[in-house]
Protein backbone atom coordinates (compact mmCIF):
# COMPACT_ATOMS: atom_id res chain seq x y z
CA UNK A 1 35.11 25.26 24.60
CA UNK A 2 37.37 24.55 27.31
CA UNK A 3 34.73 24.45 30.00
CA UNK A 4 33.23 21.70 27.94
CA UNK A 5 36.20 19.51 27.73
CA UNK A 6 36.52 19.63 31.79
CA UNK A 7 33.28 18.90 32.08
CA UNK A 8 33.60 16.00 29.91
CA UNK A 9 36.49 14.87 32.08
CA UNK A 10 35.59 15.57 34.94
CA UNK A 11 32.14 13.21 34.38
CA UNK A 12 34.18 10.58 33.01
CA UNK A 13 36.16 10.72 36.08
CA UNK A 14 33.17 10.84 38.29
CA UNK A 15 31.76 7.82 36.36
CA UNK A 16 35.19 5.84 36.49
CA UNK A 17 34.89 6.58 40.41
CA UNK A 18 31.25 5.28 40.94
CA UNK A 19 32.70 1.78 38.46
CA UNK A 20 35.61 1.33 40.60
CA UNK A 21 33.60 1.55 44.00
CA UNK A 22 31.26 -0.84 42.98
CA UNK A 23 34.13 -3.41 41.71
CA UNK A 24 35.63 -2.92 45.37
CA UNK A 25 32.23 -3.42 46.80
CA UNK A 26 31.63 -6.60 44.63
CA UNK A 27 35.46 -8.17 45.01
CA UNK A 28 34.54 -7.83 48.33
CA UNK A 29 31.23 -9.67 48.67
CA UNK A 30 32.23 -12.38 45.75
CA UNK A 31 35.51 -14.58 45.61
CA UNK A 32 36.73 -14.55 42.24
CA UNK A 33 37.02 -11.86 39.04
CA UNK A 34 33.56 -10.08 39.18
CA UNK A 35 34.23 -7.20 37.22
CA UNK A 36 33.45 -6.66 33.28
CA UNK A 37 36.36 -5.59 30.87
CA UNK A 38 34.24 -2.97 29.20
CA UNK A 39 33.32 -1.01 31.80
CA UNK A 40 34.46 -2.30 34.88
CA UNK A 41 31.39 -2.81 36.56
CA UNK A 42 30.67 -5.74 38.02
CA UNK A 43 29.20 -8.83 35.70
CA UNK A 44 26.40 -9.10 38.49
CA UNK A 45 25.58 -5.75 38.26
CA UNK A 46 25.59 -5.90 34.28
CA UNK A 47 23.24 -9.08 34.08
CA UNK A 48 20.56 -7.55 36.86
CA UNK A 49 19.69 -4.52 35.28
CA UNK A 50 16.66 -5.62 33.52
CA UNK A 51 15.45 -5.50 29.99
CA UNK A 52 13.10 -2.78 28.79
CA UNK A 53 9.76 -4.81 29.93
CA UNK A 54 7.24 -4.30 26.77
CA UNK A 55 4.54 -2.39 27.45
CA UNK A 56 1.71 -5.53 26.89
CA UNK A 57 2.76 -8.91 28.28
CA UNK A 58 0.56 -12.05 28.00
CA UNK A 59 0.63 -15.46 29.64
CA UNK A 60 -1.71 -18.13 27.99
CA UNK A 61 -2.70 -21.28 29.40
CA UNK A 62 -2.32 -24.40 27.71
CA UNK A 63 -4.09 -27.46 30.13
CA UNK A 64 -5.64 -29.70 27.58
CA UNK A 65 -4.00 -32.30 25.18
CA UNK A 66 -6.97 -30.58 22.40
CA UNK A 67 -5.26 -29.67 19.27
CA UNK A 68 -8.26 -27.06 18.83
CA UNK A 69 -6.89 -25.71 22.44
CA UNK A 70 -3.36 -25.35 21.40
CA UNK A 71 -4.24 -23.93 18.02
CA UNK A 72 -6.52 -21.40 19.75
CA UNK A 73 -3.99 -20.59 22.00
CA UNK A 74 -1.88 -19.93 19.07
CA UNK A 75 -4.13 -17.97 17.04
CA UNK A 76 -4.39 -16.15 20.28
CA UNK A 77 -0.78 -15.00 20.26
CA UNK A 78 -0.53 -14.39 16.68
CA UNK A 79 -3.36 -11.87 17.10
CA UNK A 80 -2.22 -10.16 19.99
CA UNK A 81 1.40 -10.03 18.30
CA UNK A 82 -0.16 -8.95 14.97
CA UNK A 83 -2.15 -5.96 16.44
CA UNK A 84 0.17 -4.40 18.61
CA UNK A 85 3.47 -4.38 15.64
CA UNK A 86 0.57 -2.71 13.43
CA UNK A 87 0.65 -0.17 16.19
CA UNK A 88 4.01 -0.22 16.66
CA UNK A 89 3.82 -1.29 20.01
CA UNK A 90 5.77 -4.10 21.59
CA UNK A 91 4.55 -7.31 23.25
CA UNK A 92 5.73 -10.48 25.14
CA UNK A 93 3.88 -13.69 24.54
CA UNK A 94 4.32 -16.80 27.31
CA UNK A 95 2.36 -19.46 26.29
CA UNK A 96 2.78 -21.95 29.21
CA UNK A 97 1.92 -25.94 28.95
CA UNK A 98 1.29 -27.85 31.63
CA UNK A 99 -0.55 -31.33 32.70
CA UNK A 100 -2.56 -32.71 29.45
CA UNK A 101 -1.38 -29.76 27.49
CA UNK A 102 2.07 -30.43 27.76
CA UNK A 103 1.95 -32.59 24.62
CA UNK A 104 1.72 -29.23 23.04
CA UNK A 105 5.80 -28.76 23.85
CA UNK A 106 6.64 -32.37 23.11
CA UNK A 107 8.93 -33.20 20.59
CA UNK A 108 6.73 -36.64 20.29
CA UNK A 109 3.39 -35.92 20.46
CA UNK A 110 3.08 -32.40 19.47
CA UNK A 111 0.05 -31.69 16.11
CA UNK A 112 1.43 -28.04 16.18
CA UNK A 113 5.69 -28.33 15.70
CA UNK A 114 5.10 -26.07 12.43
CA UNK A 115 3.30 -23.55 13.63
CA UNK A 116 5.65 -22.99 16.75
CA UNK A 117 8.88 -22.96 14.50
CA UNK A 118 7.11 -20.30 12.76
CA UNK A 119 5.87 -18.09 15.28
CA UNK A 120 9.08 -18.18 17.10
CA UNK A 121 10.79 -17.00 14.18
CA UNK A 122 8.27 -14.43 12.95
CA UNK A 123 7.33 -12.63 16.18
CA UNK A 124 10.58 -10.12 16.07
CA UNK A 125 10.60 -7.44 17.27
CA UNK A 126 8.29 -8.82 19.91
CA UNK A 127 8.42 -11.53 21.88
CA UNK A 128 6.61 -14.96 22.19
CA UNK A 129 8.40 -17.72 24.28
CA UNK A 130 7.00 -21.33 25.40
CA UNK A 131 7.38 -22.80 28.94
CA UNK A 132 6.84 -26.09 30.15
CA UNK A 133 6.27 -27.36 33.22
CA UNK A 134 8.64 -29.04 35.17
CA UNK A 135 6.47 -31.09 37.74
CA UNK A 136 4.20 -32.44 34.82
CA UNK A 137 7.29 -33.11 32.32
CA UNK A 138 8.39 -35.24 35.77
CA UNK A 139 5.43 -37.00 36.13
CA UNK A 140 5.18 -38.03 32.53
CA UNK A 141 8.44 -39.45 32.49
CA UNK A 142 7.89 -41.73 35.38
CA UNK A 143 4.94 -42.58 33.96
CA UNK A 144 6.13 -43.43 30.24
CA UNK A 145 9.72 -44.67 31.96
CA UNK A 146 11.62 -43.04 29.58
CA UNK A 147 12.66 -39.08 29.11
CA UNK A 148 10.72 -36.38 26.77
CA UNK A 149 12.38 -34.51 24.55
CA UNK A 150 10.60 -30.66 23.92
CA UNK A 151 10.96 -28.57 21.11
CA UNK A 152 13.65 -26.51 20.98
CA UNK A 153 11.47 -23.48 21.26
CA UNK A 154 10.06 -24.42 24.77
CA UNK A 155 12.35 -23.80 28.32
CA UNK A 156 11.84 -25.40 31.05
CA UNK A 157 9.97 -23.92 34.50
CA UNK A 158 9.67 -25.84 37.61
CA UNK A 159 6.01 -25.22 37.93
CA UNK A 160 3.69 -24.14 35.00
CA UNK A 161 1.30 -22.83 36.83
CA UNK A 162 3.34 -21.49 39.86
CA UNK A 163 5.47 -19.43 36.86
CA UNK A 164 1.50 -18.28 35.73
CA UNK A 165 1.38 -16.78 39.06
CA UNK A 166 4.91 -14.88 39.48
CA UNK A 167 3.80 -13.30 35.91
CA UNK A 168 0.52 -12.35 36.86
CA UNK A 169 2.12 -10.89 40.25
CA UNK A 170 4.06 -9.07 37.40
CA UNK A 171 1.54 -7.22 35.65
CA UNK A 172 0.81 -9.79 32.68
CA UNK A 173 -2.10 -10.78 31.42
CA UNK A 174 -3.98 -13.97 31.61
CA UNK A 175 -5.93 -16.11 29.53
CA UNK A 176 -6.94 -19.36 28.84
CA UNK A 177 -8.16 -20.35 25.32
């Protein structure tokens, strides 16, 4: 028993170590308190190591101001959501508006508000997020002279279909309803 108890301290101290070099390393690169109370390792170091990815991801296009586009689209997710929690299988969703189909995120114009408030809230323990498009929420604004408001569901990216690309660079999945 007392060979376990060294080793036990003797990895905690080798752990401690390997935290307090990469605080120095970090207090040396940033200005400022860069290292976490829990464990002191440094915040930057905490917030880059990335999530588990799930092991389907899907981007969808939404182009067309077509309630029959953004409902497929929907219907879309739901189904791909659906049959990989039956599996029990995890999944990311992006559905991603941009030009005409932009009025699918708008607070204003938007024929499916319901259905997004529900699928954010019922796709746990997957995921299913909403992006719109910077350049085209821009250009509608100029347009209209006044600023959109989006559902509270849907972030912002500066390019819809630029942020299609980086995904699919990423391994997801594409389609458009």
């Amino acid at each position: 028993m007392p060979d376990a108890r060294i080793h036990i301290v003797a990895t905690m101290l080798a752990t401690f170590a390997l935290s307090s070099a990469c605080a120095m390393t970090s207090m040396q690169q940033q200005p400022g308190p860069a290292i976490s109370a829990h464990a002191m390792i440094p915040k930057k170091h905490i917030a880059a190591r990335p999530a588990k990815p799930a092991q389907h991801r899907l981007v969808i296009q939404v182009d067309q101001n077509d309630p029959a586009v953004m409902n497929l689209a929907l219907n879309n997710a739901t189904n791909v959501l659906d049959y990989y929690r039956k599996k029990g299988e995890e999944a990311d969703v992006e559905i991603v508006a941009f030009g005409p189909g932009l009025h699918m995120l708008r607070k204003d114009t938007t024929p499916v508000a319901d259905r997004i408030h529900a699928m954010a809230d019922l796709a746990f323990p997957n995921k299913v997020r909403f992006a719109a498009c910077g350049v085209t929420r821009e250009g509608m604004e100029k347009k209209e002279g006044k600023p959109l408001e989006l559902l509270p569901e849907a972030s912002m990216v500066p390019s819809g279909v630029v942020h299609m690309m980086e995904l699919q660079e990423k391994g997801w999945s594409y389609v458009r309803p």
